[in-house]
Protein backbone atom coordinates (compact mmCIF):
# COMPACT_ATOMS: atom_id res chain seq x y z
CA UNK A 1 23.07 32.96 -6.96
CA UNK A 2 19.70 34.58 -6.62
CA UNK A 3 17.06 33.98 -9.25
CA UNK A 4 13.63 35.50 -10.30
CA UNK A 5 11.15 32.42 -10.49
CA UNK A 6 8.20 32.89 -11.96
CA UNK A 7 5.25 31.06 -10.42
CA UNK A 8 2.41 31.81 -12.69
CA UNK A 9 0.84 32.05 -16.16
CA UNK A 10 -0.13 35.84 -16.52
CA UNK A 11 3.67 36.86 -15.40
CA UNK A 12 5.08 33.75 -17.76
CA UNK A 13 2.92 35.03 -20.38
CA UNK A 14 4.20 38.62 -20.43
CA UNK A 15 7.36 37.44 -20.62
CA UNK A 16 7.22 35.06 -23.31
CA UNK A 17 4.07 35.65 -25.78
CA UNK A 18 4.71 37.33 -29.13
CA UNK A 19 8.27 37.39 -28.17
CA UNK A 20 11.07 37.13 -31.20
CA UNK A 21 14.22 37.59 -29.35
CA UNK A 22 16.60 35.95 -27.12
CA UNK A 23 14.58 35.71 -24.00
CA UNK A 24 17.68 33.79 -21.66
CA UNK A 25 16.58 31.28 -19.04
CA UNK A 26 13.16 31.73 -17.43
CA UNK A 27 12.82 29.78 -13.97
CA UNK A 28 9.53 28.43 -13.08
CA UNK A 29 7.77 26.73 -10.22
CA UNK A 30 4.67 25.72 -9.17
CA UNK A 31 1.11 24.99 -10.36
CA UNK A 32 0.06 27.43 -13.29
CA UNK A 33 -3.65 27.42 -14.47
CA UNK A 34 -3.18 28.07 -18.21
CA UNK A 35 -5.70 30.90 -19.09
CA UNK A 36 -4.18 31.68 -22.54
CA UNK A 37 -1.99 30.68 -25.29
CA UNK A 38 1.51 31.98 -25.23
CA UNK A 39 3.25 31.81 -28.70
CA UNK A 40 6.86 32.33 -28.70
CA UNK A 41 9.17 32.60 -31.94
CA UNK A 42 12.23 33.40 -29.87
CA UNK A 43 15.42 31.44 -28.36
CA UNK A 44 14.94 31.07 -24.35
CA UNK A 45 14.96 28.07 -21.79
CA UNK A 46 12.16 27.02 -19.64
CA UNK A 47 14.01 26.16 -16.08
CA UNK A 48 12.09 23.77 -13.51
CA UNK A 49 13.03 24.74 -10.39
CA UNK A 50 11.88 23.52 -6.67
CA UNK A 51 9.96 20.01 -7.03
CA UNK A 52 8.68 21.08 -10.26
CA UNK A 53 6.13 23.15 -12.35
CA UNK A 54 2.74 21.68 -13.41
CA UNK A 55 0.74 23.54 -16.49
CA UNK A 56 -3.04 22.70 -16.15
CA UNK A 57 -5.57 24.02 -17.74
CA UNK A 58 -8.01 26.39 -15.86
CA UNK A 59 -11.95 25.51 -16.49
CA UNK A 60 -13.18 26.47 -19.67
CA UNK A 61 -10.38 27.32 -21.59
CA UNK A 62 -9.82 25.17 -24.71
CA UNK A 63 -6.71 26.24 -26.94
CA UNK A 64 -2.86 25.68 -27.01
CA UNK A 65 -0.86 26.33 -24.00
CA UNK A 66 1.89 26.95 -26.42
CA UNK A 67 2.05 28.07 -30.05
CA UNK A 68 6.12 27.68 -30.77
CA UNK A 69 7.77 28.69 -33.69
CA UNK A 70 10.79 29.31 -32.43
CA UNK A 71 14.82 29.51 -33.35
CA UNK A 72 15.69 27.49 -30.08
CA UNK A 73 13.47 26.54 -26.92
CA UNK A 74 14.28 23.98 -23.80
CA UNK A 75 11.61 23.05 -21.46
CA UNK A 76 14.48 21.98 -19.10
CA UNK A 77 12.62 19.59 -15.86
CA UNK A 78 14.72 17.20 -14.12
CA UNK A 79 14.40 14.42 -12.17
CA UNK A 80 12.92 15.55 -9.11
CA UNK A 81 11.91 18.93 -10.52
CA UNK A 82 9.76 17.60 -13.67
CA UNK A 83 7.77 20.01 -16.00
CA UNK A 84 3.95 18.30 -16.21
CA UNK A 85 1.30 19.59 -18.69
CA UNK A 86 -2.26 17.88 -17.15
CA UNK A 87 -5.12 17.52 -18.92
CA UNK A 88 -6.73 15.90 -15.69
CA UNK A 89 -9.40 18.28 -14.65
CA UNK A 90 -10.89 19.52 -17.97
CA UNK A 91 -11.29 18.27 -21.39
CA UNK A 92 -9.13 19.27 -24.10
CA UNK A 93 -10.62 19.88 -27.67
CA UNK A 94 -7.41 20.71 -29.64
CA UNK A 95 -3.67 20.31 -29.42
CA UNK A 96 -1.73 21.04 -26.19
CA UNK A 97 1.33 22.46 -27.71
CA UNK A 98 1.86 23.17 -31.62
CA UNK A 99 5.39 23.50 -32.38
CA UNK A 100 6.81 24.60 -35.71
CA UNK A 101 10.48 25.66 -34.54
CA UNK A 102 13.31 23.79 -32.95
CA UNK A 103 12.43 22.77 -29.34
CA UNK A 104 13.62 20.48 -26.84
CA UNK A 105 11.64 18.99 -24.17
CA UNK A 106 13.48 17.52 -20.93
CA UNK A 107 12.08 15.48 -17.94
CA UNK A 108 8.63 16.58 -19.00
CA UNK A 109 5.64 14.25 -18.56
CA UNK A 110 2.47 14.83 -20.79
CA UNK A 111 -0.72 13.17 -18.86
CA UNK A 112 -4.18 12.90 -19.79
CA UNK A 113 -4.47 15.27 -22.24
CA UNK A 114 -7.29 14.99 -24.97
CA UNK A 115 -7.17 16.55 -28.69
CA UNK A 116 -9.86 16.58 -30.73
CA UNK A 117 -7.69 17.47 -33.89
CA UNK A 118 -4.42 15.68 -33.96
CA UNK A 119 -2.33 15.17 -30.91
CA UNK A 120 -1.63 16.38 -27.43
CA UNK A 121 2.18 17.46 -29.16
CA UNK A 122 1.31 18.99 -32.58
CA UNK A 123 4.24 19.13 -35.47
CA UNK A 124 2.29 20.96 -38.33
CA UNK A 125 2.77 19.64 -42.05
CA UNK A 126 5.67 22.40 -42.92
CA UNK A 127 7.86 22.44 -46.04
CA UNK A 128 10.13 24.22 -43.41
CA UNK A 129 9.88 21.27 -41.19
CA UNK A 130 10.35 21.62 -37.36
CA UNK A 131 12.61 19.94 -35.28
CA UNK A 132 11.61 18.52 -31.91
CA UNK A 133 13.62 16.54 -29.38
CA UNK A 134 12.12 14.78 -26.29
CA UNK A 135 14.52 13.69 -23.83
CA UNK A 136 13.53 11.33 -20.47
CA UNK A 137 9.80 12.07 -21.04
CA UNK A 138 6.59 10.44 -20.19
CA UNK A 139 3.49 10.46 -21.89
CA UNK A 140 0.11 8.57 -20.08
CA UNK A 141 -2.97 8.59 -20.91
CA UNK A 142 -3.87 11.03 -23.83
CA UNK A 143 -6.28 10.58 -26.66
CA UNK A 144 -6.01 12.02 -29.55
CA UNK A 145 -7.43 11.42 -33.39
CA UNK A 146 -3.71 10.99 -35.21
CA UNK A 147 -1.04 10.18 -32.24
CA UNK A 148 -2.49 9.73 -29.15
CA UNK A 149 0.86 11.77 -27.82
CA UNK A 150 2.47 13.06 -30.47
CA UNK A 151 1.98 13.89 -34.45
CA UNK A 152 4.53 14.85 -36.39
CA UNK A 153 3.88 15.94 -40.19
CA UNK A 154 5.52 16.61 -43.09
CA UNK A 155 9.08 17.37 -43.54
CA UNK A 156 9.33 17.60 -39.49
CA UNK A 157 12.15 15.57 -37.67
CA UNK A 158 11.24 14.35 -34.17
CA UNK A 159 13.15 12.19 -31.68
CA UNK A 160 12.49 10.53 -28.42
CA UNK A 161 15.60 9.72 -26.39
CA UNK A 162 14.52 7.48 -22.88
CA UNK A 163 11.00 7.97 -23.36
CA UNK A 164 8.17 6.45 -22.01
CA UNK A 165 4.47 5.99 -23.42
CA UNK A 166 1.54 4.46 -21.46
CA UNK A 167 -2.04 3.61 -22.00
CA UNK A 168 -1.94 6.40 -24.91
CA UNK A 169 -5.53 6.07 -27.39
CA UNK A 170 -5.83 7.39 -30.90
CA UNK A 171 -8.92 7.37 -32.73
CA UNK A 172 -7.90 6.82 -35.73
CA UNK A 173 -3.79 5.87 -36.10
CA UNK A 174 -0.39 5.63 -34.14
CA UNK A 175 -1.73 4.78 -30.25
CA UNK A 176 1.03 6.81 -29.16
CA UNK A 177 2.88 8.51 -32.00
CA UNK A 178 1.99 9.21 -35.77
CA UNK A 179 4.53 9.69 -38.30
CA UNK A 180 3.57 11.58 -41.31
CA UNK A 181 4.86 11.52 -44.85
CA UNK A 182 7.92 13.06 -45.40
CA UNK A 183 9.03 13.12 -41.67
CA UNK A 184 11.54 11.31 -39.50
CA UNK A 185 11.21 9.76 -36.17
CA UNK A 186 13.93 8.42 -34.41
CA UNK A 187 13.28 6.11 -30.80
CA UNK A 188 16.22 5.45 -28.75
CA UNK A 189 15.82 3.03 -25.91
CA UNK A 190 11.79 3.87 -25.39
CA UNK A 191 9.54 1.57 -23.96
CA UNK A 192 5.65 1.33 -24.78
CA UNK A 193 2.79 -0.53 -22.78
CA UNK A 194 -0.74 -0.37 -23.41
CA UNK A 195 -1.46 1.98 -26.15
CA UNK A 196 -4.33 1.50 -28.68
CA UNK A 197 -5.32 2.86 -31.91
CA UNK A 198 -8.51 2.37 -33.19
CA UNK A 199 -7.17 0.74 -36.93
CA UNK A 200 -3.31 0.91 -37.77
CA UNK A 201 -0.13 1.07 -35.15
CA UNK A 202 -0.75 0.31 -31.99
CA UNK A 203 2.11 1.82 -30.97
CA UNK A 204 3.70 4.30 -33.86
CA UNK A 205 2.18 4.92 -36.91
CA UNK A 206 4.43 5.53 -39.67
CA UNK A 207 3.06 6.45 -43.38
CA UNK A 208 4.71 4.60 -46.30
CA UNK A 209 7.10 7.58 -47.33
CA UNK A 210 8.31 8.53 -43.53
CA UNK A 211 10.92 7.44 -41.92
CA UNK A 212 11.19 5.51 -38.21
CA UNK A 213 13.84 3.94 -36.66
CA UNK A 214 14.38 2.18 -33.70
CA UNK A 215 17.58 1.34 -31.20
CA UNK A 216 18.38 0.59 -27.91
């Protein structure tokens, strides 16, 4: 069956920003230099197709790729067909991705990315709470202040399913995640090497009233 794949930000940004709907499955391939943010608050899947799709950001652009708010969202990568975000070639200076709806990230590797703020993967404090699930990813080498990878804040549930997390830095708590008040974060057969945080959890940070569990 013949598909439309998208192989760029300007065309994946018309079809996705401000969007409320049910958007369907949107194949993508290929390197995209992120010029924008796109913020969704729909239902749709993100399809890696080919060897893969890797979002970078383009020289001199500083903000979110993503802004998500949404009823239901897959970023869907595979194997050999992963979804990347790279922070390689230019400095970050706030979150990669702030998520406040129910999204699921799969086969998706988050490398080198740099926040200023929080965390390369953002969960705003919410009394709503978001829920985010991250299923065989990888996270290397980002920095961030709370969570070198990923904070998640009040009320929000997150869970990492066959995850890995590498040589993450924060510069403050939780080397590679941070687990706020009020939240729940759930690890299921993870592994963690290297990470750092400048005074409490190398690893996971976890405040006294949040939740963490562990398993393998």
């Amino acid at each position: 069956t013949l598909k439309w794949v998208i192989t760029d930000w300007t065309t994946l940004s018309a079809k996705l920003n401000n969007q409320k709907g049910d958007v369907g499955n949107i194949y993508v391939s290929g390197e995209f230099d992120v010029t924008s943010t796109i913020s969704f608050s729909g239902t749709a899947n993100i399809i890696s197709t080919g060897t893969g799709v890797t979002f970078s950001r383009k020289k001199g652009y500083a903000s979110d790729f993503f802004s998500l708010y949404s009823g239901s969202l897959t970023f869907k990568g595979s194997e050999s067909a992963p979804i990347v975000f790279d922070g390689t070639f230019e400095t970050q200076t706030s979150n990669l991705i702030t998520n406040g709806g129910t999204t699921t990230f799969e086969y998706c590797s988050f490398k080198n990315n740099s926040s200023s703020t929080f965390a390369s993967v953002y969960l705003p404090d919410s009394n709503l709470g978001s829920k985010t699930t991250f299923k065989s990813c990888t996270f290397t080498g980002n920095t961030g202040s709370n969570g070198g990878a990923v904070y998640a804040g009040t009320k929000d549930t997150v869970s990492f399913e066959n995850c890995t997390f590498e040589r993450n830095t924060a510069s403050d708590c939780g080397g590679a995640v941070y687990i706020k008040a009020e939240a729940i974060g759930t690890f299921s057969n993870c592994t963690f090497k290297s990470n750092t945080a400048s005074h409490y959890g190398g690893a996971v940070y976890i405040e006294s009233t949040g939740t963490g569990s562990f398993s393998d």
